[in-house]
Protein backbone atom coordinates (compact mmCIF):
# COMPACT_ATOMS: atom_id res chain seq x y z
CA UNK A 1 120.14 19.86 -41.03
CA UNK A 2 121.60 22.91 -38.76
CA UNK A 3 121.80 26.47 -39.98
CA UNK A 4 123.77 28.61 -38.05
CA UNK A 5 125.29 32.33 -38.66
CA UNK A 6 129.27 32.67 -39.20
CA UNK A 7 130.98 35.96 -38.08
CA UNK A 8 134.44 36.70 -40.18
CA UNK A 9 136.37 39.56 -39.17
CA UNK A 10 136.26 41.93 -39.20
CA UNK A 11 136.87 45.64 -38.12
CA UNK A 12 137.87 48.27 -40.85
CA UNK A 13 138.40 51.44 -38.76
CA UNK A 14 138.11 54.07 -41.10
CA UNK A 15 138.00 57.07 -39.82
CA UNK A 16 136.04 55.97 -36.71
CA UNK A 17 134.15 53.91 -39.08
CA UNK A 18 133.62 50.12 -38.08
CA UNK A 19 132.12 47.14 -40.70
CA UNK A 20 131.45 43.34 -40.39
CA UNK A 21 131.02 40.67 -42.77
CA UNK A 22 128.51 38.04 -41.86
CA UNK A 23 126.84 35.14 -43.82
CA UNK A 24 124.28 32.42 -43.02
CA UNK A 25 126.19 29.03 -43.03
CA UNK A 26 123.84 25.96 -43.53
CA UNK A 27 124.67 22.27 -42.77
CA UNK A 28 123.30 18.76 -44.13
CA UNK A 29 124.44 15.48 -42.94
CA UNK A 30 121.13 13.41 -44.56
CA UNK A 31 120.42 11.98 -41.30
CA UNK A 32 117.06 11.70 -43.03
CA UNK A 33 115.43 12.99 -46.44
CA UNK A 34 115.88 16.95 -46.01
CA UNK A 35 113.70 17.54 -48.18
CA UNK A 36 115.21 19.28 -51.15
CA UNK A 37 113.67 20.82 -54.01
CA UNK A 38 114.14 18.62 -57.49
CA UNK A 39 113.89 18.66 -61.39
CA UNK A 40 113.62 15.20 -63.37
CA UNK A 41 115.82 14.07 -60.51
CA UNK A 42 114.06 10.96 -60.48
CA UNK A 43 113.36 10.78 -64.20
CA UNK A 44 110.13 8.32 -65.61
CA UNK A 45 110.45 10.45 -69.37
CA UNK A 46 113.04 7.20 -70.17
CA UNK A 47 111.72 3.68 -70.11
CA UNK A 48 113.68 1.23 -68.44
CA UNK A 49 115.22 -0.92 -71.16
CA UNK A 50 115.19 -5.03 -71.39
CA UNK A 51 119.06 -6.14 -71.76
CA UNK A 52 119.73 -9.51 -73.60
CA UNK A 53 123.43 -11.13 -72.92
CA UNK A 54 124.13 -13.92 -75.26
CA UNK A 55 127.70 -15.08 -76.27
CA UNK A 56 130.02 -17.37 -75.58
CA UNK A 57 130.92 -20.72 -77.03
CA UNK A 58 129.21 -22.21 -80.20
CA UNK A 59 130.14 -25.49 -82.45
CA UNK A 60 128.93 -23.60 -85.42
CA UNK A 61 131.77 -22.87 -88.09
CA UNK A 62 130.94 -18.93 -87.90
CA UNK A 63 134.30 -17.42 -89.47
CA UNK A 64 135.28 -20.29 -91.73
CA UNK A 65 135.15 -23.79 -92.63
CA UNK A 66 136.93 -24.93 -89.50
CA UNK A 67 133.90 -25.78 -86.94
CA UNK A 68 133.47 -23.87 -83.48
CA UNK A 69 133.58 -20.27 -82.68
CA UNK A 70 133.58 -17.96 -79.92
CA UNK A 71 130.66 -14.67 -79.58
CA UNK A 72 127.34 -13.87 -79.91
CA UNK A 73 125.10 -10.75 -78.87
CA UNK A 74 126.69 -8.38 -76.84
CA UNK A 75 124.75 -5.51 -75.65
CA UNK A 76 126.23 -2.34 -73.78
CA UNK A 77 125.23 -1.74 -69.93
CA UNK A 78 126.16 -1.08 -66.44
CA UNK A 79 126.24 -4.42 -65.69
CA UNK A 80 130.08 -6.31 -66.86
CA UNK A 81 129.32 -9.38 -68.84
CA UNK A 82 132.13 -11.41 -70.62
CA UNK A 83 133.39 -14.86 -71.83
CA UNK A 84 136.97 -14.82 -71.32
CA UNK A 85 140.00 -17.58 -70.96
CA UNK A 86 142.38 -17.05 -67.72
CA UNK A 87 145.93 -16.21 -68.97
CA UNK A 88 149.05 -15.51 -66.76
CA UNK A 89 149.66 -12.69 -64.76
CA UNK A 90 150.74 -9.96 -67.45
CA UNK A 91 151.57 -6.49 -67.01
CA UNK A 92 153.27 -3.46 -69.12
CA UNK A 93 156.23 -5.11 -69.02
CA UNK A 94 155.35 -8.16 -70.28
CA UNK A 95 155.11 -8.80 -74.39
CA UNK A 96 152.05 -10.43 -75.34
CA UNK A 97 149.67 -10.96 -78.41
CA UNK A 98 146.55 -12.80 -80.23
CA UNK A 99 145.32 -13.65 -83.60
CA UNK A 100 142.79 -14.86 -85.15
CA UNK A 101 139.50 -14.46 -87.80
CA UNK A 102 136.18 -12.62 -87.21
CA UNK A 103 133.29 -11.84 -88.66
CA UNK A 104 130.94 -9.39 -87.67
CA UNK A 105 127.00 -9.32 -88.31
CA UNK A 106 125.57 -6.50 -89.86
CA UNK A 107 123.46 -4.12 -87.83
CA UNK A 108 124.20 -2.01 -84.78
CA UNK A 109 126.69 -2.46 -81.82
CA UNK A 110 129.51 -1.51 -79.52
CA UNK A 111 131.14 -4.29 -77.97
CA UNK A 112 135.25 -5.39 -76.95
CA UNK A 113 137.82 -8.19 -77.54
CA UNK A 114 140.90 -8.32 -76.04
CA UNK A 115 143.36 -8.38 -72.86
CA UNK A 116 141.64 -7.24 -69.50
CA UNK A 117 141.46 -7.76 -65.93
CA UNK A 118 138.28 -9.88 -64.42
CA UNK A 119 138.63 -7.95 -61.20
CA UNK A 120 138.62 -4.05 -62.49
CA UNK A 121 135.73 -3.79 -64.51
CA UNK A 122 132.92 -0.88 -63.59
CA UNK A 123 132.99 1.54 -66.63
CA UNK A 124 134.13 2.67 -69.76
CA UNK A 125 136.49 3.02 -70.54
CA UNK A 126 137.37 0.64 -68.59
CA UNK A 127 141.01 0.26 -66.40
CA UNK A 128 143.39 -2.74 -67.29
CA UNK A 129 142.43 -3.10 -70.91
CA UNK A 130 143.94 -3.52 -74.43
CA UNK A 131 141.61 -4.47 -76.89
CA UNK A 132 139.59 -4.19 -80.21
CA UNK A 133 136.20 -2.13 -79.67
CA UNK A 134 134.22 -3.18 -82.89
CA UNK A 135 131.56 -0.83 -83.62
CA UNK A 136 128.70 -2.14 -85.98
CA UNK A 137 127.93 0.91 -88.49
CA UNK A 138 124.75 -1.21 -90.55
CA UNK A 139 126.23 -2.83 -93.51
CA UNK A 140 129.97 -2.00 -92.07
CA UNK A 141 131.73 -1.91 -89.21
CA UNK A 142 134.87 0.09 -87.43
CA UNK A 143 137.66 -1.61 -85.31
CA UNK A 144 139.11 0.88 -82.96
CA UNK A 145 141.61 -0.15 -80.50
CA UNK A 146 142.11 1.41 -77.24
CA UNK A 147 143.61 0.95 -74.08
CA UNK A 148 143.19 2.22 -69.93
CA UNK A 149 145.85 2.05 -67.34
CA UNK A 150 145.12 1.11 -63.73
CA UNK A 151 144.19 4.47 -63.33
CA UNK A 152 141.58 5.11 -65.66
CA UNK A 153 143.90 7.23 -68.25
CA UNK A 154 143.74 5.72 -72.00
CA UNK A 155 144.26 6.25 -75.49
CA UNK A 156 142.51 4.99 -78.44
CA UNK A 157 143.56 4.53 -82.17
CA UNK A 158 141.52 3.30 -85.38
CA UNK A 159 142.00 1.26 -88.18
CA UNK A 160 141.60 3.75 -90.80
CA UNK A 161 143.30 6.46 -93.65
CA UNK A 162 145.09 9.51 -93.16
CA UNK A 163 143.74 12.78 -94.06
CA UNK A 164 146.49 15.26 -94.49
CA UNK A 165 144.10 18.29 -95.41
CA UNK A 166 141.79 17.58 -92.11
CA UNK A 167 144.44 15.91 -90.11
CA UNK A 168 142.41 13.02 -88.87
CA UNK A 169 142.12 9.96 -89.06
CA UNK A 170 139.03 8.36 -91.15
CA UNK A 171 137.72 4.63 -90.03
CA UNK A 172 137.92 1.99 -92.66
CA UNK A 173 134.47 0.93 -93.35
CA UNK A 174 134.76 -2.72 -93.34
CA UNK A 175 131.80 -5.06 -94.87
CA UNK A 176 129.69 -6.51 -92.35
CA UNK A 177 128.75 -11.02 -92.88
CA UNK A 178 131.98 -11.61 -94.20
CA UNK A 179 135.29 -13.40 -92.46
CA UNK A 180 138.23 -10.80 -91.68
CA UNK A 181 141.49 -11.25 -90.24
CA UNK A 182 142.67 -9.83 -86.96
CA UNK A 183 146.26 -9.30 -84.63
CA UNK A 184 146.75 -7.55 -81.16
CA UNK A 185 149.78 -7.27 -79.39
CA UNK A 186 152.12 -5.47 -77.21
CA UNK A 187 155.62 -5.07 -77.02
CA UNK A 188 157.03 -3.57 -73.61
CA UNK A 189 159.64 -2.63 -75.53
CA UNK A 190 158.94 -0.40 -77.97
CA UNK A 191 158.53 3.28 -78.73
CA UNK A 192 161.47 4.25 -77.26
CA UNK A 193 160.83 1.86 -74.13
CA UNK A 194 157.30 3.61 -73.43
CA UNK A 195 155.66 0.44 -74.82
CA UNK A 196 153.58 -0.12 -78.71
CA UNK A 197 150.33 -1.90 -79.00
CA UNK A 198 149.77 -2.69 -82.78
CA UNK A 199 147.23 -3.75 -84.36
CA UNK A 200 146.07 -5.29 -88.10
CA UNK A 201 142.73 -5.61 -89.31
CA UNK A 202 142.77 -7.30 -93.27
CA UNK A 203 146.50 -6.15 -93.05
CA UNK A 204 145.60 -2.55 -92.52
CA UNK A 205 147.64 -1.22 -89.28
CA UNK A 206 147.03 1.05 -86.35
CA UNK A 207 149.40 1.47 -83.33
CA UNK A 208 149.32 3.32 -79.64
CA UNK A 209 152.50 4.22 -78.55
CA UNK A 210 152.59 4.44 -74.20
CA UNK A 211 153.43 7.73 -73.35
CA UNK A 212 155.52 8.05 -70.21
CA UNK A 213 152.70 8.75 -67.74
CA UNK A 214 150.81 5.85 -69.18
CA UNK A 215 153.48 3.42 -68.72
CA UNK A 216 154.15 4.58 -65.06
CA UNK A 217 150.71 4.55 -64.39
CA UNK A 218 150.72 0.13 -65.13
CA UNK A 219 147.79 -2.01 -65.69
CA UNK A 220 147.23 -5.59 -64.99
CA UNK A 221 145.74 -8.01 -67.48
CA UNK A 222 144.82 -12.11 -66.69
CA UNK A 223 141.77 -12.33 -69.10
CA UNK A 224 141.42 -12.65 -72.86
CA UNK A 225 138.02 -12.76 -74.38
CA UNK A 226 134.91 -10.60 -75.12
CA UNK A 227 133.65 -7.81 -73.19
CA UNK A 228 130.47 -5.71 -73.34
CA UNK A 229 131.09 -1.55 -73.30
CA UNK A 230 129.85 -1.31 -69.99
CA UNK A 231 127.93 1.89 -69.65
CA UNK A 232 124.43 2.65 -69.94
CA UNK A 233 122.05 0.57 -72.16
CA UNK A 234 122.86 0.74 -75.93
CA UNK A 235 121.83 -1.27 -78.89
CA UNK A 236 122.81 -4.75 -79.24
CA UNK A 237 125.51 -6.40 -81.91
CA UNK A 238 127.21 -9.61 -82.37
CA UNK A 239 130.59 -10.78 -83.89
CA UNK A 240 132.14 -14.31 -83.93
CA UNK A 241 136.29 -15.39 -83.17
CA UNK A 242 137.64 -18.18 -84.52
CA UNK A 243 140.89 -19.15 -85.34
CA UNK A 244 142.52 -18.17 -82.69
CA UNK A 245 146.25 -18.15 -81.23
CA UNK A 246 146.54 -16.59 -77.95
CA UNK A 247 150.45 -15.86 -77.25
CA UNK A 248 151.75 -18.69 -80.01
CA UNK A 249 149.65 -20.96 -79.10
CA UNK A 250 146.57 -22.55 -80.84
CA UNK A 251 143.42 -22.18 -78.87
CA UNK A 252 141.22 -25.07 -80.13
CA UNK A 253 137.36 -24.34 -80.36
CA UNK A 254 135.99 -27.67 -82.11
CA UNK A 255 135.05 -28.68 -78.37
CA UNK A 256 133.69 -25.98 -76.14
CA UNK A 257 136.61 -24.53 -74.33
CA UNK A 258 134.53 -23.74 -70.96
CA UNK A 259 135.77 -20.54 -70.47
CA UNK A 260 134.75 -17.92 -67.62
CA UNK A 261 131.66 -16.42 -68.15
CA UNK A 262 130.04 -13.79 -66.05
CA UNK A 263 126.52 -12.41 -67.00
CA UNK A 264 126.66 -13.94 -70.43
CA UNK A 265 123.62 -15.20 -70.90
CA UNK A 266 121.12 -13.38 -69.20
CA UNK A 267 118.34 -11.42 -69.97
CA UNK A 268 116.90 -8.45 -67.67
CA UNK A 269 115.55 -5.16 -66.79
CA UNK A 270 117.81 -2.40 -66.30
CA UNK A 271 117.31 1.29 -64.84
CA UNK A 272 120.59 2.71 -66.60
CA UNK A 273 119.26 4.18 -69.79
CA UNK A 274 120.65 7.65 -70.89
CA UNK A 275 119.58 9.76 -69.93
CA UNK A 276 116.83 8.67 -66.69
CA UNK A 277 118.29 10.67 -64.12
CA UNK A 278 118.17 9.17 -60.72
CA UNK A 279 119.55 11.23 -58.03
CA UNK A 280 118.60 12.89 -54.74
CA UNK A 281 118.51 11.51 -50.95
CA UNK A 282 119.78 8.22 -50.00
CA UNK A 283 120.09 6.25 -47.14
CA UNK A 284 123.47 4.63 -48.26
CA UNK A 285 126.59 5.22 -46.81
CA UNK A 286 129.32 6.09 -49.69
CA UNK A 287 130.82 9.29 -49.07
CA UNK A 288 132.55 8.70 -45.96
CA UNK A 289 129.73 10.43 -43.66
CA UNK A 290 129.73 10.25 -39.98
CA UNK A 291 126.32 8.50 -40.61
CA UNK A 292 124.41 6.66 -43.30
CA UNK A 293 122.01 8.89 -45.58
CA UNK A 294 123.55 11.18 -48.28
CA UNK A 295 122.83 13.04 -51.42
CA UNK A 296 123.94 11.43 -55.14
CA UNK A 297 122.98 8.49 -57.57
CA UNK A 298 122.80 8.44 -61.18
CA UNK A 299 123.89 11.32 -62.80
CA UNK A 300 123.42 11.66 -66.43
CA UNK A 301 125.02 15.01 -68.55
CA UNK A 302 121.48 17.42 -69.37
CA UNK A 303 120.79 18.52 -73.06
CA UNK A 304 119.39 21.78 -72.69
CA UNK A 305 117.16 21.62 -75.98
CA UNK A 306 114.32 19.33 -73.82
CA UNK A 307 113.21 19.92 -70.58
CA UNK A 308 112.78 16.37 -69.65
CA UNK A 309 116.79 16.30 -70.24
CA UNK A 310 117.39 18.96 -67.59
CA UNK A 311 117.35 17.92 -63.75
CA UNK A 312 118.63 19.57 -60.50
CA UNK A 313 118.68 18.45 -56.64
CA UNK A 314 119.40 21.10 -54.12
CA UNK A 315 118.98 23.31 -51.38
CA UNK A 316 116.64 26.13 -51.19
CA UNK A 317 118.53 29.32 -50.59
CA UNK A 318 118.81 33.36 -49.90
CA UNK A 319 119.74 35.00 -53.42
CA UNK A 320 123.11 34.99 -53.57
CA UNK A 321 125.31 36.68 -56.41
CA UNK A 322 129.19 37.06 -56.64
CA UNK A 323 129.27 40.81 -54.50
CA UNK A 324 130.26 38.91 -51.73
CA UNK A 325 131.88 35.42 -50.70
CA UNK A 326 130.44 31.70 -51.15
CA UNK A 327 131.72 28.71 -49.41
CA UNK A 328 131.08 24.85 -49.23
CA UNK A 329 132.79 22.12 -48.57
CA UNK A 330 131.86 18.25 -47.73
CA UNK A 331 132.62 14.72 -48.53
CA UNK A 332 132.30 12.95 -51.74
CA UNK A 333 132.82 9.78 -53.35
CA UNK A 334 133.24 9.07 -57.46
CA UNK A 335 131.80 5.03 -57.75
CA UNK A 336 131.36 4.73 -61.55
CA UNK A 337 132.28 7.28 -64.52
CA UNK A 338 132.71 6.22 -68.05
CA UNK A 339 133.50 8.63 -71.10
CA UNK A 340 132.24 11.60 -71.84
CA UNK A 341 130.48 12.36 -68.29
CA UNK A 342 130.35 14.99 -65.97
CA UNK A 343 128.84 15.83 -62.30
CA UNK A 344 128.52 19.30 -61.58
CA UNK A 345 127.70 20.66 -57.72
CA UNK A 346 127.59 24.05 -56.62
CA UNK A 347 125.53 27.12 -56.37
CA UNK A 348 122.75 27.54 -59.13
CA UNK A 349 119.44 28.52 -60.38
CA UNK A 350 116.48 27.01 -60.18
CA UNK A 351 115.01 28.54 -63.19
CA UNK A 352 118.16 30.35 -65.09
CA UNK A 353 120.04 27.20 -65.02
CA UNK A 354 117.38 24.63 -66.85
CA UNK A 355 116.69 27.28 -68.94
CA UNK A 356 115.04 25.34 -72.14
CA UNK A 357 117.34 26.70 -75.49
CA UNK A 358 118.45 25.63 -78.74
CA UNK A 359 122.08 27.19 -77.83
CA UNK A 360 124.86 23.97 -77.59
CA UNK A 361 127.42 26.42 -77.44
CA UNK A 362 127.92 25.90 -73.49
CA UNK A 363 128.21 23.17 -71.95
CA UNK A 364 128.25 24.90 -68.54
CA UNK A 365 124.26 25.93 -67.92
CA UNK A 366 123.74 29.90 -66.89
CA UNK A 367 124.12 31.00 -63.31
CA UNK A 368 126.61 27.97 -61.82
CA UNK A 369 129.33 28.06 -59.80
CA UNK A 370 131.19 24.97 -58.29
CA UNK A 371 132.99 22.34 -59.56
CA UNK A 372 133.06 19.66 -62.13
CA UNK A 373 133.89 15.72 -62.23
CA UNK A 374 134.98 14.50 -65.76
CA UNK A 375 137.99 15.11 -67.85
CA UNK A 376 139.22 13.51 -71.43
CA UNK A 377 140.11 9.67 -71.70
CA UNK A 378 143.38 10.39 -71.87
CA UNK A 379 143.43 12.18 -68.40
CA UNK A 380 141.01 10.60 -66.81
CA UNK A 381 138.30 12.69 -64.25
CA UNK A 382 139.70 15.75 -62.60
CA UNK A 383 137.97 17.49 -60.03
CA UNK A 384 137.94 21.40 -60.52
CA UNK A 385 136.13 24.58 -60.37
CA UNK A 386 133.74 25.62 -62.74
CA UNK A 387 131.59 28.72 -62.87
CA UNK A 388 129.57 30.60 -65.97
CA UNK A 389 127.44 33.73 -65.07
CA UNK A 390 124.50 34.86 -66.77
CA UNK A 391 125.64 35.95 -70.08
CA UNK A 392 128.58 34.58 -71.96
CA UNK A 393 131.43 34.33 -69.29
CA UNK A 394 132.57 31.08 -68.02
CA UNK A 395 136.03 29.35 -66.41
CA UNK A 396 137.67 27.99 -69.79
CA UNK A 397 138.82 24.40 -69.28
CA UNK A 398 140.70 22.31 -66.19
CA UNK A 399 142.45 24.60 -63.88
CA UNK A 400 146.45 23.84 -63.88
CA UNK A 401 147.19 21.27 -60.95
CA UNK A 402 143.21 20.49 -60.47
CA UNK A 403 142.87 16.76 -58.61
CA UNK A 404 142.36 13.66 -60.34
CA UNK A 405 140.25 11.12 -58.83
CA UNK A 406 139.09 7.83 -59.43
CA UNK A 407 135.87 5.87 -59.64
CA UNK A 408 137.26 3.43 -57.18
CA UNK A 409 134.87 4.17 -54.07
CA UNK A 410 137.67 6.34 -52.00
CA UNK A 411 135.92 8.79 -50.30
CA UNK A 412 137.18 12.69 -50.38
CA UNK A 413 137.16 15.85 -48.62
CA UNK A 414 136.33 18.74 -50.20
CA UNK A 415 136.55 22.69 -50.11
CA UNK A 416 135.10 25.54 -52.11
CA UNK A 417 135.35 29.44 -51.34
CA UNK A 418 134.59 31.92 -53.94
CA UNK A 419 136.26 35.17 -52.99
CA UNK A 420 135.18 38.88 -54.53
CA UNK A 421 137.71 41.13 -55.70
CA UNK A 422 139.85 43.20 -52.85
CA UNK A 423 142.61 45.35 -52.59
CA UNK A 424 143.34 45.02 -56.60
CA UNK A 425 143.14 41.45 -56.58
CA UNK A 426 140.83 39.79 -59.12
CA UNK A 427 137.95 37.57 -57.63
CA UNK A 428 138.83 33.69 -57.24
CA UNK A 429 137.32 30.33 -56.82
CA UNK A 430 139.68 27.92 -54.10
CA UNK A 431 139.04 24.49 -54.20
CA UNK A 432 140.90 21.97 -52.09
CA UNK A 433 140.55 18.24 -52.61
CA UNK A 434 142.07 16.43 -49.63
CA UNK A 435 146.09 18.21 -50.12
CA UNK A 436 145.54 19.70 -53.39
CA UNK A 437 144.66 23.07 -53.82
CA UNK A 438 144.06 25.18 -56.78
CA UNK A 439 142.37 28.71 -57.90
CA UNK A 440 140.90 29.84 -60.71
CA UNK A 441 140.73 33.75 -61.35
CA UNK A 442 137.09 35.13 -62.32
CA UNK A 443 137.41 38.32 -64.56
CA UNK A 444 136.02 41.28 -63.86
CA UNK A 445 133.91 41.58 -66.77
CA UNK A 446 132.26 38.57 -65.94
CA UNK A 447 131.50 39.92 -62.11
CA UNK A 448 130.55 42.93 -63.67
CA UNK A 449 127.69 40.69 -65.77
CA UNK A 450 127.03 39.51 -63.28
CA UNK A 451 125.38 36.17 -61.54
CA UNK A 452 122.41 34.95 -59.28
CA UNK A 453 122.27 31.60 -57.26
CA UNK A 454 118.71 30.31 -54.90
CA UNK A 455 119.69 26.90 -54.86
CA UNK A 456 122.96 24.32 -53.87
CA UNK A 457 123.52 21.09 -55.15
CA UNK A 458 123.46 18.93 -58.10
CA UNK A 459 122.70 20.29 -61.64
CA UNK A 460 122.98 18.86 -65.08
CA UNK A 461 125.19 20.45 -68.06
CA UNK A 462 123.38 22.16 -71.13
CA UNK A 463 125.23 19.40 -73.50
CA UNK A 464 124.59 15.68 -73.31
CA UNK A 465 126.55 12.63 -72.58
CA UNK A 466 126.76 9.75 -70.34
CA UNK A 467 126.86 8.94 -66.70
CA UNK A 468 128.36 8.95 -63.26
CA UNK A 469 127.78 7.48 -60.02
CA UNK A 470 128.57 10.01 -57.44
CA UNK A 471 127.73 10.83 -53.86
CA UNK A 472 128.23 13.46 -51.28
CA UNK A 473 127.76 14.13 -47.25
CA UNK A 474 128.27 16.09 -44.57
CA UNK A 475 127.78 19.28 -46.96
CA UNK A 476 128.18 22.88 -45.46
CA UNK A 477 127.25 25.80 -47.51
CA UNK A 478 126.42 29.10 -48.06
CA UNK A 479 122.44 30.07 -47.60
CA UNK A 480 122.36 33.74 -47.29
CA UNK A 481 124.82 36.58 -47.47
């Protein structure tokens, strides 16, 4: 670690008048632990949870009279697990489908079927997919379908009813211990050329049409079978396949097909439960630093209702506040990210920002200013700014032309300067990632409330949700103005 004083211009010669701007830089490279102060960072309030894979192949006549059957118990994790048949090398532009019967045990559950790729699987949702998600509901059941190009953008549909008033739609609540029938397929050439994936469930219907940007983005598929959701540890749920018919032809199951199977029957301990936060110093080597040791892990969203769902890693600091600049840049690297997850870093509060409340009206905590990782399904994860002061005020949404990046392990560079307004411009936040810059404006009304930050580096969001696996290194930043 290195602290060191940067001098920025600075003469104003007014009227024989002279004035310089001057801020206390600091510098971490995790050469070693620095150190930093931390919050639930390295959560025990969670037990670690005991996961049980165990599906595959069985000669039992599970949907039917006709013997053999594939599934089982499939429990969602961090850890991929599947049973799954090699099929040729298929892409969006080549048609393919399956059929069969399943039945689906009452009870909890959140597992896939369908087309995927053995080699892409780290999250959900996960890249290089079309397939059923069947989620157990008790005595029913939903069948979504959904899909994820090759760079992590998807879209989902449902097998369900149309409500006109509400403009939704509503799942079908089918009955759980009882044999349904099933079809998935895609046609390259459909809606208008984009691509359609259709799918019936008991002859009810649901489709995705491929939106341009999906279809450019491609996917690659050369498995078919079942998949668990693979984020943090969930309740487990079985379903059984029989019947099948895998691109017209018959798959037989009264012998046991030996398919590929990767983590399907096993049974072990796992640290990923929602949400144990574990984050702070390592002494890996992820973000692209000149050195091994960094600053990242397990990074769940906070719920700012408990305190044990709060948690912060950073750097003790000067107070700052937003009368004069902020800066920080680094390196960083996304490794896993799944739905509904965000990783904030920036400038915060130790206290204002963990502030225990029933309000779940922000997701951004008090006092924060930095950027965010996550983004909707159908985007994928941008990188952008964020900020919220101490009252109300906060950025609204993805700045235009913000970064997307991928949980693929490619490390970044990064940039963030916060400037104050000047010569009637409005403040800004700049953030560069690698050759994309953008800015957000912050209003004056919001400067004017007004914000305090004594600490930089990770901090959870006030509303809850699941995980990412992110790192950074090589971090310079602003410790006193």
């Amino acid at each position: 670690m290195r602290t060191f004083n940067h001098v920025g211009a600075v003469l104003l010669l007014l009227g024989g008048m002279s004035a310089a701007l001057c801020e206390t830089m600091q510098t971490e490279s995790f050469d070693q632990d620095p150190g930093w102060d931390g919050l639930n960072n390295r959560s025990e309030a969670f037990e670690r949870r005991t996961v049980t894979q165990d599906f595959g192949y069985t000669p039992e006549a599970k949907t039917g009279e006709a013997p053999g059957a594939i599934g089982g118990s499939l429990t969602p994790d961090g850890t991929p697990a599947y049973y799954a048949t090699p099929i040729p090398a298929s892409t969006f532009d080549t048609p393919f489908q399956a059929s069969g019967t399943i039945r689906v045990d009452k009870g909890p559950g959140n597992a896939l079927f369908g087309f995927f790729n053995a080699g892409t699987i780290n999250e959900w949702r996960t890249p290089n997919t079309i397939v059923f998600r069947i989620n157990g509901r008790g005595d029913t059941f939903h069948a979504h379908i959904e899909c994820a190009t090759s760079k992590w953008r998807a879209n989902a549909g449902v097998i369900g009813t149309y409500d006109k008033v509400a403009d939704r739609m509503h799942p079908i609540e089918f009955p759980g211990d009882s044999v349904h029938t099933w079809s998935l397929s895609y046609d390259p050439a459909g809606g208008d050329g984009h691509g359609v994936i259709a799918a019936t469930f008991d002859n009810e219907r649901a489709e995705i049409r491929l939106s341009e940007v999906l279809r450019a983005d491609g996917a690659a598929f050369n498995r078919f079978g079942l998949l668990n959701v693979v984020k943090h540890a969930d309740s487990p749920g079985s379903f059984w396949i029989g019947g099948l018919t895998l691109n017209g032809e018959a798959v037989g199951l009264y012998n046991d097909p030996h398919w590929e199977a990767l983590n399907n029957r096993k049974t072990y301990v796992t640290d990923n439960v929602r949400p144990r936060f574990n984050f702070g110093y390592s002494p890996t080597q992820y973000a692209g630093g000149i050195a091994a040791g960094e600053m990242g892990g397990l990074f769940f969203r906070g719920d700012c209702r408990y305190p044990e769902k709060l948690a912060y890693y950073g750097a003790r600091l000067g107070t700052l506040t937003l009368e004069k600049p902020l800066r920080a840049s680094g390196k960083l690297v996304l490794r896993r990210a799944i739905s509904d997850s965000t990783t904030l870093l920036g400038f915060f509060h130790s206290t204002h920002s963990v502030e225990v409340n029933e309000s779940q009206s922000h997701s951004m905590p008090r006092d924060v200013l930095g950027f965010a990782i996550e983004g909707p399904s159908a985007q994928g994860f941008y990188l952008y700014p964020v900020y919220r002061v101490h009252g109300e005020g906060e950025n609204n949404g993805v700045a235009p032309g913000s970064r997307l990046i991928y949980p693929d392990g490619m490390p970044h560079t990064w940039a963030l300067e916060y400037t104050p307004a000047a010569d009637g411009a409005d403040a800004r936040i700049t953030l560069t990632v690698d050759d994309t810059t953008v800015t957000m404006p912050v209003s004056a009304e919001h400067v004017a409330t007004g914000a305090s930050f004594d600490r930089f580096g990770l901090i959870t969001p006030w509303i809850d949700g699941n995980g990412q696996v992110a790192y950074f290194d090589d971090l310079t930043f602003t410790a006193k103005q």
